[in-house]
PDB file of N, CA and C in Angstrom:
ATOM      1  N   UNK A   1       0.855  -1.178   0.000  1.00  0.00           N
ATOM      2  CA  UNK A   1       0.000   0.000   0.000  1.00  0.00           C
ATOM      3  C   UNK A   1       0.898   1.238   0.000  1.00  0.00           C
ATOM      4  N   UNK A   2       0.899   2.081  -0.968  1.00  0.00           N
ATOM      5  CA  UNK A   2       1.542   3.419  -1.082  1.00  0.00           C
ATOM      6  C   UNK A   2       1.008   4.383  -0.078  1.00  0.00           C
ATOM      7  N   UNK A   3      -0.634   4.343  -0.237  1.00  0.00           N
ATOM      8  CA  UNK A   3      -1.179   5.614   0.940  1.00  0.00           C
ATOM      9  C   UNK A   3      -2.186   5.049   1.375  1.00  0.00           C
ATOM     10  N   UNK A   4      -2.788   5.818   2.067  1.00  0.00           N
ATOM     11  CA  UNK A   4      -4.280   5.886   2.637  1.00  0.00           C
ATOM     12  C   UNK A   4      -4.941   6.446   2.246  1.00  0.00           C
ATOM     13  N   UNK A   5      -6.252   6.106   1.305  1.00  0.00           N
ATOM     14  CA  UNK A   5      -7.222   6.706   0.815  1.00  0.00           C
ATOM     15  C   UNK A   5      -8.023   7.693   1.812  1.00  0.00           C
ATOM     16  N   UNK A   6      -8.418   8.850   1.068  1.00  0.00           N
ATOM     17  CA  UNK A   6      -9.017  10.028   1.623  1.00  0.00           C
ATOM     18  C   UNK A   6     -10.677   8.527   2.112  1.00  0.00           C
ATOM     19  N   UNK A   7     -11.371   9.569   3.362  1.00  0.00           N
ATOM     20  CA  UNK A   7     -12.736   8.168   3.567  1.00  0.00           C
ATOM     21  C   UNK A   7     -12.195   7.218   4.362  1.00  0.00           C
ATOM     22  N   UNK A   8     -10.928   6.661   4.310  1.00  0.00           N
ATOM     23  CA  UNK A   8     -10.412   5.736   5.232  1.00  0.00           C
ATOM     24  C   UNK A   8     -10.254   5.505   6.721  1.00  0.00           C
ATOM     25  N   UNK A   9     -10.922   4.920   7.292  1.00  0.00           N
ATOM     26  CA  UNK A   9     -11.368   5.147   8.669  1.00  0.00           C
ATOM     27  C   UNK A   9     -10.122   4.165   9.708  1.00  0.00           C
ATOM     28  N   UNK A  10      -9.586   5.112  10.558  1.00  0.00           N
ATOM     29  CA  UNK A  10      -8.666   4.784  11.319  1.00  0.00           C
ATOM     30  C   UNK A  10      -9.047   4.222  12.374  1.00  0.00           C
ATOM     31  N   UNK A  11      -8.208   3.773  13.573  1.00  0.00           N
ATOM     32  CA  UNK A  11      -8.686   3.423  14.395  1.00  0.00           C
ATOM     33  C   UNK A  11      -7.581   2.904  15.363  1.00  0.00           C
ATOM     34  N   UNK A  12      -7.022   3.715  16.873  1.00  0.00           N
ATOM     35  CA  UNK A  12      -6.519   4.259  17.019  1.00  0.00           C
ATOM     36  C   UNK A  12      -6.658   3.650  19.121  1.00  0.00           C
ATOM     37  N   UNK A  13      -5.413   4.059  19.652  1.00  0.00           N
ATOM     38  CA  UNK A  13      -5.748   4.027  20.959  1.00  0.00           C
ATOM     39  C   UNK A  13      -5.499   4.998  21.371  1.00  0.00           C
ATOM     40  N   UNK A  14      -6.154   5.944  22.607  1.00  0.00           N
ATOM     41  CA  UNK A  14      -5.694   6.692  23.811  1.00  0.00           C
ATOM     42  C   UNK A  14      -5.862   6.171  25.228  1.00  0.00           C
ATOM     43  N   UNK A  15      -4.652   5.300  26.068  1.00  0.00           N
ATOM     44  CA  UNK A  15      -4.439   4.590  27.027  1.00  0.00           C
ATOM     45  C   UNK A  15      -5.647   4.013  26.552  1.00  0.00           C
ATOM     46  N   UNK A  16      -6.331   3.103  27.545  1.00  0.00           N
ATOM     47  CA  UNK A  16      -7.199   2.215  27.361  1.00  0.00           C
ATOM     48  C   UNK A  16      -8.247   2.033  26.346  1.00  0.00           C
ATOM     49  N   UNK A  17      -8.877   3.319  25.912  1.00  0.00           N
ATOM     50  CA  UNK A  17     -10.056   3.712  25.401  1.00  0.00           C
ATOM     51  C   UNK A  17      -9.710   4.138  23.489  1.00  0.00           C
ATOM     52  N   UNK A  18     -10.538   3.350  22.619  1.00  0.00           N
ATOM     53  CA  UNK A  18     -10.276   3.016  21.297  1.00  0.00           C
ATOM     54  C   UNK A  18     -11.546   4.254  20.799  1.00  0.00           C
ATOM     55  N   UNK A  19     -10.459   5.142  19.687  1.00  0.00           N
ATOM     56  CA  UNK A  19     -10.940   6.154  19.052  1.00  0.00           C
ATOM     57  C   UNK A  19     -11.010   5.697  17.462  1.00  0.00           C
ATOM     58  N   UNK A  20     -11.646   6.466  16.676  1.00  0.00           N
ATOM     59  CA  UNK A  20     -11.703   6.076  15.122  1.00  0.00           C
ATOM     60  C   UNK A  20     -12.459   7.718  14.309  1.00  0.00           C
ATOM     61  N   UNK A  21     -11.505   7.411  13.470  1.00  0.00           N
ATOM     62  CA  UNK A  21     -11.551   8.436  12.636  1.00  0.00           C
ATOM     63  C   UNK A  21     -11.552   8.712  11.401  1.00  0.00           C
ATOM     64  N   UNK A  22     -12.118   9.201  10.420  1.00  0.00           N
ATOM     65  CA  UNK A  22     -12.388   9.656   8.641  1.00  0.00           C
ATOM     66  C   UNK A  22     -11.577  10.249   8.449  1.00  0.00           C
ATOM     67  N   UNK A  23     -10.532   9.692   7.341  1.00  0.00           N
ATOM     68  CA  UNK A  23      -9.607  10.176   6.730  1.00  0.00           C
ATOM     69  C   UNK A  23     -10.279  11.601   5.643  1.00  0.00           C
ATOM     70  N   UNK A  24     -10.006  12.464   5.890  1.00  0.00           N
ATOM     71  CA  UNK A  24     -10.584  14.069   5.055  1.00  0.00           C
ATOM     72  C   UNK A  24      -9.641  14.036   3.632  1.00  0.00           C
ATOM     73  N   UNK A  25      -8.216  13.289   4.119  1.00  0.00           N
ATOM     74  CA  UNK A  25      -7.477  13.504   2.808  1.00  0.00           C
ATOM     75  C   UNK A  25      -6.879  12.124   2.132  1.00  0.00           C
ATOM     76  N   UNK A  26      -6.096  12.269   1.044  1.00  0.00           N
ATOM     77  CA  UNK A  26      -5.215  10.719   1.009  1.00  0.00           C
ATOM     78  C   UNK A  26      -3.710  11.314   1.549  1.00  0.00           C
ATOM     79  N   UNK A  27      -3.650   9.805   2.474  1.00  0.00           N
ATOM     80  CA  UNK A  27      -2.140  10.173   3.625  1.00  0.00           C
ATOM     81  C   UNK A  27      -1.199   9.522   3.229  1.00  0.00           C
ATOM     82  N   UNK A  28       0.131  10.190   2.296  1.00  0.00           N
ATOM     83  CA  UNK A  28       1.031   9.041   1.791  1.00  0.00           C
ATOM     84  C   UNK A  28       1.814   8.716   3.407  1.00  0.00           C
ATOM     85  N   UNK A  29       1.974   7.007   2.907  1.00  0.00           N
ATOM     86  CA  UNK A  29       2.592   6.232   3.658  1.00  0.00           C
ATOM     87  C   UNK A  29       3.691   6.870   4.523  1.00  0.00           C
ATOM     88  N   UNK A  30       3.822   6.766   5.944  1.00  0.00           N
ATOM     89  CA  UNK A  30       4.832   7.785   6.965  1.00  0.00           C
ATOM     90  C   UNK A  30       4.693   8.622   7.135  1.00  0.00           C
ATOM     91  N   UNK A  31       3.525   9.277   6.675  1.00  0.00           N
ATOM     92  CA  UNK A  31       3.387  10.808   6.598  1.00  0.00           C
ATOM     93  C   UNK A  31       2.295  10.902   8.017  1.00  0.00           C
ATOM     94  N   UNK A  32       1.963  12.123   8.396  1.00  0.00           N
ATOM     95  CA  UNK A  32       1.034  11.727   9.823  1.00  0.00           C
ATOM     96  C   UNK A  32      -0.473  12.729   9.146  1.00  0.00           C
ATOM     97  N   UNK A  33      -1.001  12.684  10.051  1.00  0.00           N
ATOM     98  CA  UNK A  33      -2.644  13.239  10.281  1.00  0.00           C
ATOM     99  C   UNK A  33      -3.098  13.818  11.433  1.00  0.00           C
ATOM    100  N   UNK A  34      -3.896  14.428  11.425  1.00  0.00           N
ATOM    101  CA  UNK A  34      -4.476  15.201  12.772  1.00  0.00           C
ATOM    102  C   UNK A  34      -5.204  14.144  13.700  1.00  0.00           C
ATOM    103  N   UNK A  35      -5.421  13.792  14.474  1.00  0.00           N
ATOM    104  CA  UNK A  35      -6.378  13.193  15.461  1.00  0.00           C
ATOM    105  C   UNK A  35      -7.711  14.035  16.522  1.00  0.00           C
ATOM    106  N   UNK A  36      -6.965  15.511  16.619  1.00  0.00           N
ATOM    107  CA  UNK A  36      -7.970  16.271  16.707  1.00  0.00           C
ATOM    108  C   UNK A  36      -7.606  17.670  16.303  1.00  0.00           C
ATOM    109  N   UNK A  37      -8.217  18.456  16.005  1.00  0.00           N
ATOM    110  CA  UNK A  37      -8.492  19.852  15.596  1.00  0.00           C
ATOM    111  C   UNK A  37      -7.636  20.720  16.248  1.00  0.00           C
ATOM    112  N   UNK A  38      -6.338  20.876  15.318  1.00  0.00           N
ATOM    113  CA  UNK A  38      -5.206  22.239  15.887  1.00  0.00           C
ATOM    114  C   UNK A  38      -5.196  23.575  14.959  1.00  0.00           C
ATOM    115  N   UNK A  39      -5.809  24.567  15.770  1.00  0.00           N
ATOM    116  CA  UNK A  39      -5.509  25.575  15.605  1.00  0.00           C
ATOM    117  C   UNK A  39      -4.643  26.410  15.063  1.00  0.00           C
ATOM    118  N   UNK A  40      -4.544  27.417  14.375  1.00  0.00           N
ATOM    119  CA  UNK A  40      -3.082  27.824  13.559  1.00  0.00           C
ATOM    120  C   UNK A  40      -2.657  28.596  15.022  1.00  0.00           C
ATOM    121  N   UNK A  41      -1.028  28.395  14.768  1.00  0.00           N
ATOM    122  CA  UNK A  41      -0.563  29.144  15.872  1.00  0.00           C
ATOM    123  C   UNK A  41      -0.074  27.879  16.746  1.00  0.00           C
ATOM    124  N   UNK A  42      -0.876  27.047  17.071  1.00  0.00           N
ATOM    125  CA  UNK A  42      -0.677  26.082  18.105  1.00  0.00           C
ATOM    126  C   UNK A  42       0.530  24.972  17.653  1.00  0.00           C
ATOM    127  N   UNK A  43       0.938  24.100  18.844  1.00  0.00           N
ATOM    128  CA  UNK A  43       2.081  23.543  18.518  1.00  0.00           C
ATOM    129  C   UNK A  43       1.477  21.917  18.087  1.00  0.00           C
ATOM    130  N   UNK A  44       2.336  21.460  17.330  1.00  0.00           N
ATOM    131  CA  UNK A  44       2.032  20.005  16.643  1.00  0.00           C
ATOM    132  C   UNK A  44       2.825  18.968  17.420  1.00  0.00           C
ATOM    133  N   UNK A  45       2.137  18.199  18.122  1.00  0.00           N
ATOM    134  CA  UNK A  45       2.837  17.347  19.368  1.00  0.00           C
ATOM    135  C   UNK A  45       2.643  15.583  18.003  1.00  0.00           C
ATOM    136  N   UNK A  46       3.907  14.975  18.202  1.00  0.00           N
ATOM    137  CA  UNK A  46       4.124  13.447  17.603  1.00  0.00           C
ATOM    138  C   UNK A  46       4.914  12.971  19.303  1.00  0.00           C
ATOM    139  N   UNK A  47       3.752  12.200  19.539  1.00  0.00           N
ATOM    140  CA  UNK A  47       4.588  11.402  20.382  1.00  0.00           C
ATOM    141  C   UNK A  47       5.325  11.761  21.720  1.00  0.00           C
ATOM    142  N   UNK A  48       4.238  12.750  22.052  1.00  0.00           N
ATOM    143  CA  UNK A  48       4.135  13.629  23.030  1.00  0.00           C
ATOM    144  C   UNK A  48       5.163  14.741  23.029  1.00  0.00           C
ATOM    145  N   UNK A  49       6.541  14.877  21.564  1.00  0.00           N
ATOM    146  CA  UNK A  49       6.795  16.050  21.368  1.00  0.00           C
ATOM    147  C   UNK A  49       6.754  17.167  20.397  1.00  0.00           C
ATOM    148  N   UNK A  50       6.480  18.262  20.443  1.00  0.00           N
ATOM    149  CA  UNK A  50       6.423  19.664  19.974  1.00  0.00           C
ATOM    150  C   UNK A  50       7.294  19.469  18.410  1.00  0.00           C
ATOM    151  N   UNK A  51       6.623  19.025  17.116  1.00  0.00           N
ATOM    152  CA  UNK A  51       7.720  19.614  16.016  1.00  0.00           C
ATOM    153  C   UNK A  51       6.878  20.260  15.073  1.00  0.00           C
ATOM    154  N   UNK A  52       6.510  21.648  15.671  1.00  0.00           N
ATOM    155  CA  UNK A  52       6.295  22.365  15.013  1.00  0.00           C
ATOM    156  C   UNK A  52       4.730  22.958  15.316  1.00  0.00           C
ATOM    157  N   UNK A  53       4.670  24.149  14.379  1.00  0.00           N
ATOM    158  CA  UNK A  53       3.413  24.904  14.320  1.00  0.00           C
ATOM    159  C   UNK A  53       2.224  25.000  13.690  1.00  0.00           C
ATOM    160  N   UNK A  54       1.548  24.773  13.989  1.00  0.00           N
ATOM    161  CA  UNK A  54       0.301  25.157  12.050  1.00  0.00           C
ATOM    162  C   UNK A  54       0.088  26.380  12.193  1.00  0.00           C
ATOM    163  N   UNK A  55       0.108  26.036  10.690  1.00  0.00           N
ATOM    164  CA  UNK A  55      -0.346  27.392  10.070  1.00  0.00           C
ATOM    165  C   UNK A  55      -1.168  27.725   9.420  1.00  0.00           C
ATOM    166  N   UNK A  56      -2.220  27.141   9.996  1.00  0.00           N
ATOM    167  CA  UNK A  56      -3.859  27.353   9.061  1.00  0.00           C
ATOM    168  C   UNK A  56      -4.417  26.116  10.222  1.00  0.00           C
ATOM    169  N   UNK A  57      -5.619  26.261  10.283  1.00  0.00           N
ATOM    170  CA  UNK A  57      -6.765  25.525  11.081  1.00  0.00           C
ATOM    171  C   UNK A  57      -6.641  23.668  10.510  1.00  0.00           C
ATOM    172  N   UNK A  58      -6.382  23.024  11.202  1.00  0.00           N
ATOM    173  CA  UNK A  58      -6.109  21.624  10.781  1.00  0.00           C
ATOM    174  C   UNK A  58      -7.049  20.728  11.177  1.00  0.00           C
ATOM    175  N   UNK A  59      -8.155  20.529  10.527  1.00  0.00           N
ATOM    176  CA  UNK A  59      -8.692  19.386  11.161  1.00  0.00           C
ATOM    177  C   UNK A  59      -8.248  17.687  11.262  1.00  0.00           C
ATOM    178  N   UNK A  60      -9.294  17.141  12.325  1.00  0.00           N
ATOM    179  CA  UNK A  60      -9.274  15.560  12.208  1.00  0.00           C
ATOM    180  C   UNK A  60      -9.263  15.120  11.215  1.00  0.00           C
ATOM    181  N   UNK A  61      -8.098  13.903  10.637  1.00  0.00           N
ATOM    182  CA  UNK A  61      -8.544  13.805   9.605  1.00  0.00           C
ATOM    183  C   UNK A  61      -7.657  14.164   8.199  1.00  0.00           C
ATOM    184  N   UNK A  62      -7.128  14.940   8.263  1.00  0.00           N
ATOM    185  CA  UNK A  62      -6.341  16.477   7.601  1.00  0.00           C
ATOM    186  C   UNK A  62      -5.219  15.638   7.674  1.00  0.00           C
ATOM    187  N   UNK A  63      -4.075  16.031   6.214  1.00  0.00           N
ATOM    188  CA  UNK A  63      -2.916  15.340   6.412  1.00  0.00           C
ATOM    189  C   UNK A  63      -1.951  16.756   7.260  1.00  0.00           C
ATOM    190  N   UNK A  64      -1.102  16.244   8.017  1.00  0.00           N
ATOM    191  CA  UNK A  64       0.118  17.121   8.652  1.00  0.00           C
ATOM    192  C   UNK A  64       1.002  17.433   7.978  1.00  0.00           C
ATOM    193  N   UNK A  65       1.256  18.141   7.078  1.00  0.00           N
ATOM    194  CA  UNK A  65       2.542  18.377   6.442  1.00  0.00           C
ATOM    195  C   UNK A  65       3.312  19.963   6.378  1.00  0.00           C
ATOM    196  N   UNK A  66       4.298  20.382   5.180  1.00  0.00           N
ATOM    197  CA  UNK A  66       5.036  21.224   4.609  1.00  0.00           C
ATOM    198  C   UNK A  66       4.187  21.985   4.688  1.00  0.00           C
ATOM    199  N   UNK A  67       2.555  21.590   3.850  1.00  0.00           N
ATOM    200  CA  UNK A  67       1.841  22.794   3.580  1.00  0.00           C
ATOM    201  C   UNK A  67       0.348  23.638   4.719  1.00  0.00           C
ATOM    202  N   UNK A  68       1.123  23.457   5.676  1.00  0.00           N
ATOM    203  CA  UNK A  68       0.160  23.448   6.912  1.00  0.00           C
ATOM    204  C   UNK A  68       0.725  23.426   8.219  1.00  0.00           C
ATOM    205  N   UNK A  69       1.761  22.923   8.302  1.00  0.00           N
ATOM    206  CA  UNK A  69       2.816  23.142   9.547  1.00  0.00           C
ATOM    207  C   UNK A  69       4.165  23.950   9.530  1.00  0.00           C
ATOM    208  N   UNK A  70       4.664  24.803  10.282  1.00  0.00           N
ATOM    209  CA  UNK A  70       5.881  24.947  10.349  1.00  0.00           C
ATOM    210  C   UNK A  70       6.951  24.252  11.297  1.00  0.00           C
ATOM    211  N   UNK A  71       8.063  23.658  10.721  1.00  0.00           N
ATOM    212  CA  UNK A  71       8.406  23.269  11.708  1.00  0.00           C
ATOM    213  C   UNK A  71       9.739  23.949  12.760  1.00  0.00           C
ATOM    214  N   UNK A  72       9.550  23.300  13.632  1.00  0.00           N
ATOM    215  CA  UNK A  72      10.539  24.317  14.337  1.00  0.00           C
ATOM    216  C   UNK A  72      12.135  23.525  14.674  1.00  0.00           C
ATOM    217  N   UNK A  73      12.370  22.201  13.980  1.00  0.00           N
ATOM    218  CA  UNK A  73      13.310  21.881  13.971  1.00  0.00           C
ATOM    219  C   UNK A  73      14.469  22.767  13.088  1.00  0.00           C
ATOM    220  N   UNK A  74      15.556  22.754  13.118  1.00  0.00           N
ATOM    221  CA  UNK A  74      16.391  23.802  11.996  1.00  0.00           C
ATOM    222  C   UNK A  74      15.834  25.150  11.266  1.00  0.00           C
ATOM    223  N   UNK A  75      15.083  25.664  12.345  1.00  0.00           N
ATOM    224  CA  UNK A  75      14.776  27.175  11.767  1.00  0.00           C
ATOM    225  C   UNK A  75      15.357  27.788  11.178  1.00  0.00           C
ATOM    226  N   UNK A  76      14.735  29.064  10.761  1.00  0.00           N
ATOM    227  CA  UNK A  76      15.553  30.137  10.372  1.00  0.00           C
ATOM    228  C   UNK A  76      16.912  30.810  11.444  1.00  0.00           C
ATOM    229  N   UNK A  77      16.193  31.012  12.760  1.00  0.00           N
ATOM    230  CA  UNK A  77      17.173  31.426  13.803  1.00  0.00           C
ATOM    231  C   UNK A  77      17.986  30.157  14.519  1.00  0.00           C
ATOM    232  N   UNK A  78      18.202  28.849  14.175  1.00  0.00           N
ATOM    233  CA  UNK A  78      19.056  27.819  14.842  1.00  0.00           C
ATOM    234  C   UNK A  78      20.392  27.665  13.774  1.00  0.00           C
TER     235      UNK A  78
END
């Protein structure tokens, strides 16, 4: 499988309790997705750490990338 079809319903743990979710876009393979609704401005947590910002309203669903996040690894000022 190359990606995940946009419609594709995930399905997912938080500690004990099993979440599921509609893919809004198609997600190439390694690439990540929203799980819930981040705000532009706000920080983009993988794995409980911070890489990076959005920059436009991201929903569930929504792929995470270049065109929607900034990241804050190797900035402009590092």
């Amino acid at each position: 499988m190359d990606n995940f079809p946009a419609s594709t319903i995930i399905h997912y743990f938080i500690g004990h309790l099993e979440h599921s979710l509609q893919l809004l876009q198609d997600i190439p393979l390694g690439h990540k997705f929203a799980i819930q609704e981040i705000k532009a401005g706000k920080e983009i947590l993988k794995y409980a750490e911070s890489i990076g910002v959005a920059t436009e309203l991201i929903r569930p669903g929504q792929h995470v990338h270049v065109h929607n996040m900034e990241s804050q690894r190797g900035g402009k000022d590092r």
